[in-house]
N, C-alpha and C. Protein backbone atom coordinates (compact mmCIF):
# COMPACT_ATOMS: atom_id res chain seq x y z
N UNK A 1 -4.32 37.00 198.74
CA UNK A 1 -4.44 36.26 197.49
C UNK A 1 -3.92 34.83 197.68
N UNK A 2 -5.02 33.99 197.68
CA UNK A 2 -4.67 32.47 197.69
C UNK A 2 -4.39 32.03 196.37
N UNK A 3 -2.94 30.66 196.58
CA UNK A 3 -2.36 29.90 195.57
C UNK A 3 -3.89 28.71 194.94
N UNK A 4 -4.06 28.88 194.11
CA UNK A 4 -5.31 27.98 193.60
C UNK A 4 -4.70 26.79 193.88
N UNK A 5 -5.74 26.02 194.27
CA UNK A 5 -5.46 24.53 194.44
C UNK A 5 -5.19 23.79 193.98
N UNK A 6 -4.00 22.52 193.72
CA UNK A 6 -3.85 21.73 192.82
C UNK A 6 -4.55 20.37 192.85
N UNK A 7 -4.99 20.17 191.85
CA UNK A 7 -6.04 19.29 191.54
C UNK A 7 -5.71 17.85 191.63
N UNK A 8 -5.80 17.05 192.47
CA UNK A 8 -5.70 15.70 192.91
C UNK A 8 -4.78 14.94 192.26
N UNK A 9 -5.71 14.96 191.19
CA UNK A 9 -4.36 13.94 190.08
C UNK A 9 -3.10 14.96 189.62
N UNK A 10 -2.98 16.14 189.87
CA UNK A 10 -2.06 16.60 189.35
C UNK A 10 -0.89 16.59 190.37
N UNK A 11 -1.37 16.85 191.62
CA UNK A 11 -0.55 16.40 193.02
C UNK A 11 0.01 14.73 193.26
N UNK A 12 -0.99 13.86 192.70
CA UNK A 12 -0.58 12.03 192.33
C UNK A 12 0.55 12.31 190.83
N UNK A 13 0.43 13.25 189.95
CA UNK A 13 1.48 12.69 189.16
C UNK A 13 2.78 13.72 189.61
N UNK A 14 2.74 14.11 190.17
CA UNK A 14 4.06 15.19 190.72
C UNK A 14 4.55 14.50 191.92
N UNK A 15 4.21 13.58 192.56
CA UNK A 15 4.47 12.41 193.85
C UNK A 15 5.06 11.32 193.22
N UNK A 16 4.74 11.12 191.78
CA UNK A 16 4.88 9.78 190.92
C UNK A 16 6.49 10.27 190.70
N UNK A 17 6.33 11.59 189.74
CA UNK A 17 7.65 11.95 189.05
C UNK A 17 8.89 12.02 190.17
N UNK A 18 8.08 12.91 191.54
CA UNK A 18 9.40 12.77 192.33
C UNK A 18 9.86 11.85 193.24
N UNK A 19 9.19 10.74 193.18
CA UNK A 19 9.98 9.31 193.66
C UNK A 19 10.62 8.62 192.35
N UNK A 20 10.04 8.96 191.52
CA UNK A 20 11.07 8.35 190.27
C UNK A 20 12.21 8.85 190.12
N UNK A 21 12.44 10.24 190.47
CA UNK A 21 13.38 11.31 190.63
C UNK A 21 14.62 10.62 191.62
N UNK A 22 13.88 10.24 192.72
CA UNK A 22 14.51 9.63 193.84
C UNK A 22 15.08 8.27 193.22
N UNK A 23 14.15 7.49 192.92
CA UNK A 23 15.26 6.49 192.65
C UNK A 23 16.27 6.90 191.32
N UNK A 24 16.21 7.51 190.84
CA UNK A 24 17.26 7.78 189.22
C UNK A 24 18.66 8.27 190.02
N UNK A 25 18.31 9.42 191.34
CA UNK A 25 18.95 10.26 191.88
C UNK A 25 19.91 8.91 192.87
N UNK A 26 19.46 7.93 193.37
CA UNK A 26 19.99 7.03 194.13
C UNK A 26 20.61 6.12 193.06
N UNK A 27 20.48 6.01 191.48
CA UNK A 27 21.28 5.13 190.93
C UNK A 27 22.45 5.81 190.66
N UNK A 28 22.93 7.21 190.35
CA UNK A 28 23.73 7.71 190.08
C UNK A 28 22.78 8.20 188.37
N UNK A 29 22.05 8.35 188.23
CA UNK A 29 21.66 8.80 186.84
C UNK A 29 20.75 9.91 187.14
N UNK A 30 21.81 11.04 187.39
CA UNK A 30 20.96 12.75 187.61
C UNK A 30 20.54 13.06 186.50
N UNK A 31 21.16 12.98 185.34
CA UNK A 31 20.40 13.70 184.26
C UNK A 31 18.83 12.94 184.45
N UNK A 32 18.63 11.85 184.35
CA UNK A 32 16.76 11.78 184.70
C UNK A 32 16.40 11.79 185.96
N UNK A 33 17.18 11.79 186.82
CA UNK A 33 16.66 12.60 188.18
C UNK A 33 15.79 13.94 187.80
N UNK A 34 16.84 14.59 187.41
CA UNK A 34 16.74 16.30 186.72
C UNK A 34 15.39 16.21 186.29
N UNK A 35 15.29 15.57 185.14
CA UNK A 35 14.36 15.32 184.32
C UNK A 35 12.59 14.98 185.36
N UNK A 36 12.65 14.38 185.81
CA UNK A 36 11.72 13.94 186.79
C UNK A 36 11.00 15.11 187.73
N UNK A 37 12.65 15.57 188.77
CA UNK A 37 12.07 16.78 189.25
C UNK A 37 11.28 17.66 188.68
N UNK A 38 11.94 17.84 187.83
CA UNK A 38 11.04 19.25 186.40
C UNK A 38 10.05 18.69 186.32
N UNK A 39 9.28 17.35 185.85
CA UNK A 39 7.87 16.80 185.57
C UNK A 39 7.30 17.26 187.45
N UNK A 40 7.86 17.06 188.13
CA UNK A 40 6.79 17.53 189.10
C UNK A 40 6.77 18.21 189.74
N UNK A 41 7.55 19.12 189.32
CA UNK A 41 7.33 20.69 189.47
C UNK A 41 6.50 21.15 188.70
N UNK A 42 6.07 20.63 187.29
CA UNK A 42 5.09 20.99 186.46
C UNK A 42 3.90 20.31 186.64
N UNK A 43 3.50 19.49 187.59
CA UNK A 43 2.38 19.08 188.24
C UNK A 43 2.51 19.87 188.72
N UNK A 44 3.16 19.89 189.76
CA UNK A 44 2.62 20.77 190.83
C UNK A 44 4.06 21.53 191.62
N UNK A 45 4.07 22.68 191.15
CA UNK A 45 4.99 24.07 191.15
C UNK A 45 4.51 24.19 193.03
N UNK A 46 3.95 23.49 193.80
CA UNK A 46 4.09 23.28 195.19
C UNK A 46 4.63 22.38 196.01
N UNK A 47 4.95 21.63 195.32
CA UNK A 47 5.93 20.44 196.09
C UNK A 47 7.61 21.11 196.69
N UNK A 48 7.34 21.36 197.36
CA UNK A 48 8.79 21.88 198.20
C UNK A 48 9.99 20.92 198.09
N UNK A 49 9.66 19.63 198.16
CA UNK A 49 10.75 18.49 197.93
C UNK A 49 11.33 18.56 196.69
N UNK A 50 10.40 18.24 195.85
CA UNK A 50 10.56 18.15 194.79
C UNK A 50 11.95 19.55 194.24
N UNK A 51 10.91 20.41 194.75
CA UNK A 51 12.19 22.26 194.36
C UNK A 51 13.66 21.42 194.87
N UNK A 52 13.73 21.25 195.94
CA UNK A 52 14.59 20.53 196.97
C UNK A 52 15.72 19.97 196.49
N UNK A 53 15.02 18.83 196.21
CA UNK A 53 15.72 17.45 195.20
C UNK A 53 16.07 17.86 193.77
N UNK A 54 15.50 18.26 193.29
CA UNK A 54 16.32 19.31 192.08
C UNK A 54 17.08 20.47 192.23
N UNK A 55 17.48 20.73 193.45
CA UNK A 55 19.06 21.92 193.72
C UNK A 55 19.86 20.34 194.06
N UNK A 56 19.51 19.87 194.38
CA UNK A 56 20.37 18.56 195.08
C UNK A 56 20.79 17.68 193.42
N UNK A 57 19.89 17.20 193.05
CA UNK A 57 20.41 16.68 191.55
C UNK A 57 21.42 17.91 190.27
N UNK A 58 21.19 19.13 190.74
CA UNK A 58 21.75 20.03 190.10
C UNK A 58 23.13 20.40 190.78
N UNK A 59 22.94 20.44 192.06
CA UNK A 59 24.31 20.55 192.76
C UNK A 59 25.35 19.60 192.26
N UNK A 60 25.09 18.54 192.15
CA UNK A 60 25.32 17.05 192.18
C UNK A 60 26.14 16.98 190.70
N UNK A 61 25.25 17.44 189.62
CA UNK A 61 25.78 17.60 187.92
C UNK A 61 26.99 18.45 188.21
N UNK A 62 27.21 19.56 189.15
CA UNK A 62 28.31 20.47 188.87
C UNK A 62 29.70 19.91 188.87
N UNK A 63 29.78 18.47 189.82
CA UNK A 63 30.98 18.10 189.68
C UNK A 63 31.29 17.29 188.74
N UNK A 64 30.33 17.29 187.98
CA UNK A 64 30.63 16.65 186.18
C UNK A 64 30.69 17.31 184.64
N UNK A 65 29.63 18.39 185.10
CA UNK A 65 29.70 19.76 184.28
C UNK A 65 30.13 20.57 184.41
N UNK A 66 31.75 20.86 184.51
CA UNK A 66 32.35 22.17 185.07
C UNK A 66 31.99 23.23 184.09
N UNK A 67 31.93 23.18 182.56
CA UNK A 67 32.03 23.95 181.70
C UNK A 67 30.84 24.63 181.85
N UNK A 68 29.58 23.93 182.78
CA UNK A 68 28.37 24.40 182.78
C UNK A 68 27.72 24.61 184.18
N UNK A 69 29.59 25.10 185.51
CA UNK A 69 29.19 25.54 186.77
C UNK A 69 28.45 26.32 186.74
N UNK A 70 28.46 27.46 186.20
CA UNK A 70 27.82 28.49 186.84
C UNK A 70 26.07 28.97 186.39
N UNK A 71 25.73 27.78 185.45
CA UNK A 71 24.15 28.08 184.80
C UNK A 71 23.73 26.60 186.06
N UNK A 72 24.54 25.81 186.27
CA UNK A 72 23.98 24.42 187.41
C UNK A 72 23.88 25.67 188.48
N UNK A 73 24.92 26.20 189.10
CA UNK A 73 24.87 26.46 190.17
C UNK A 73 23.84 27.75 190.22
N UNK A 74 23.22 28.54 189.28
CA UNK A 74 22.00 29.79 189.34
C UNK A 74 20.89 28.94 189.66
N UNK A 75 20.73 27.50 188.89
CA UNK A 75 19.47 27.37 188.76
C UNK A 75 19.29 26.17 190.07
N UNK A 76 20.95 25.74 191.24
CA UNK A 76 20.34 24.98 191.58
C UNK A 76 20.04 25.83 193.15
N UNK A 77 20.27 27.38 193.32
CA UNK A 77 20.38 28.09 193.80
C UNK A 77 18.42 28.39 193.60
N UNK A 78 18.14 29.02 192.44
CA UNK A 78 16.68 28.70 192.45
C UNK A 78 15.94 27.61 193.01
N UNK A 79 16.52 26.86 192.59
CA UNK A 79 15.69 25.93 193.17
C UNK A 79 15.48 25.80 194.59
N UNK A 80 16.65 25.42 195.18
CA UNK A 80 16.26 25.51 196.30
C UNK A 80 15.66 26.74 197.33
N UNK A 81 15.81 27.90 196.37
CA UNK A 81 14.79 29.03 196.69
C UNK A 81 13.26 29.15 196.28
N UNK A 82 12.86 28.23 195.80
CA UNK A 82 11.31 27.66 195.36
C UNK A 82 10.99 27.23 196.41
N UNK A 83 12.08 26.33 196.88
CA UNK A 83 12.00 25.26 198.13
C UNK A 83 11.16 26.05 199.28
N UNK A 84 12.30 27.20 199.15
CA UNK A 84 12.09 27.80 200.40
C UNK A 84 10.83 28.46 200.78
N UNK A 85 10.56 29.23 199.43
CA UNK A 85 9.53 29.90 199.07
C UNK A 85 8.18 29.26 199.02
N UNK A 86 8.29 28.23 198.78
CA UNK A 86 7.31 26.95 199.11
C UNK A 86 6.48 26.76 200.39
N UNK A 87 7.98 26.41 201.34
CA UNK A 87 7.29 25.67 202.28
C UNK A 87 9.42 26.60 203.13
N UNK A 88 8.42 27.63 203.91
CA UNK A 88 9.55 28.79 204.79
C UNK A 88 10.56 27.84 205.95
N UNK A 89 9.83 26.53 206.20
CA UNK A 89 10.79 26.36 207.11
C UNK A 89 11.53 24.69 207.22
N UNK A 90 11.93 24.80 205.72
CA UNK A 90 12.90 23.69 204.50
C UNK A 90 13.61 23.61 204.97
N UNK A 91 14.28 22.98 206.24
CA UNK A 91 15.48 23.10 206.84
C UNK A 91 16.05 22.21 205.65
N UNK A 92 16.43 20.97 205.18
CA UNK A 92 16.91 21.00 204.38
C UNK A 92 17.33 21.77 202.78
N UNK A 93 16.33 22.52 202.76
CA UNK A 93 16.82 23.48 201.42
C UNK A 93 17.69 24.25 201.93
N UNK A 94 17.21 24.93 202.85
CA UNK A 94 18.15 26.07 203.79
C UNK A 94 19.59 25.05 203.93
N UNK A 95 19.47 24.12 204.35
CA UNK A 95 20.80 23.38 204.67
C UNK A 95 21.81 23.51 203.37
N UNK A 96 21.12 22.65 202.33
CA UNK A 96 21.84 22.52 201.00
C UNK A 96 22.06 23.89 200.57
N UNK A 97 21.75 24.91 200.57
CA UNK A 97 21.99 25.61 200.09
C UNK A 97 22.87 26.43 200.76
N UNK A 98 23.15 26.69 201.98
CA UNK A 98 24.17 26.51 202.66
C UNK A 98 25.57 26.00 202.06
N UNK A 99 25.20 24.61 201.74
CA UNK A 99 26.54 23.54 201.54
C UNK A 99 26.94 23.96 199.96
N UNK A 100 26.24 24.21 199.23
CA UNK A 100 26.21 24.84 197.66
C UNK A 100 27.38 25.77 198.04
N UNK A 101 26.65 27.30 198.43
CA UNK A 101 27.45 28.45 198.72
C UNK A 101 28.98 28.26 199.23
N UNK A 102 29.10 27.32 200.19
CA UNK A 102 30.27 27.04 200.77
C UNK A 102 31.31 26.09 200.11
N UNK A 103 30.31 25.29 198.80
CA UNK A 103 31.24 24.23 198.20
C UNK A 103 31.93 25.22 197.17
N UNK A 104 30.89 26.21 196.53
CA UNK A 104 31.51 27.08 195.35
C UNK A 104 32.74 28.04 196.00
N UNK A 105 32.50 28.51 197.31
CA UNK A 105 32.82 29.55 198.06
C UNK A 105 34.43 28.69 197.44
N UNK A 106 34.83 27.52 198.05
CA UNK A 106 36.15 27.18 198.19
C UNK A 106 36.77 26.54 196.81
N UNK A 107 35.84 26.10 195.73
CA UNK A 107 36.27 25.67 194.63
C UNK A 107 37.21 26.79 193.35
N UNK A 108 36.07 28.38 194.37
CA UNK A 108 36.52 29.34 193.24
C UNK A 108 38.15 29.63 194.59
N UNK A 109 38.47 29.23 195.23
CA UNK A 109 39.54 29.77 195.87
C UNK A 109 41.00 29.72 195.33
């Protein structure tokens, strides 16, 4: 069973959202990082980066949202399991998510 194909322009506006993502994510303004990723994941629910860069902008919120560690850290745990699930050999998702597990591992210590 093949993933149906995503349709040209829907792959151009999910490329759009996640370089916009990128630069919001490089000003220090994750909440529309966040925001961005999600728009192109909803283009296109195949962009592996995109999954990527949203565990990374979500990782990122936890050290500002403590009250809201542990719903950042499920979903930035998904995410980067989209990543993975995406595209199997994400060495960076695999990485970050790695660094996630090991940042929580010692915060809850």
């Amino acid at each position: 069973n093949r993933e149906p194909e995503i349709p040209i322009h829907r792959q151009r506006e999910a490329q759009q959202a996640f370089l916009s993502g990128n630069s919001f994510f490089e000003q220090g303004d994750i909440a529309s990082a966040v925001m961005m990723y999600r728009s192109a994941i909803t283009s296109n629910p195949n962009h592996a980066d995109a999954w990527c860069n949203l565990g990374n902008a979500l990782s990122a919120a936890l050290q500002y949202n403590t009250e809201r560690r542990e719903t950042l850290y499920a979903e930035a745990m998904r995410a980067y399991d989209n990543a993975i699930a995406v595209n199997r050999k994400h060495v960076e998702a695999y990485f970050n998510k790695g660094v996630l597990l090991h940042t929580l591992e010692n915060i809850d210590e």
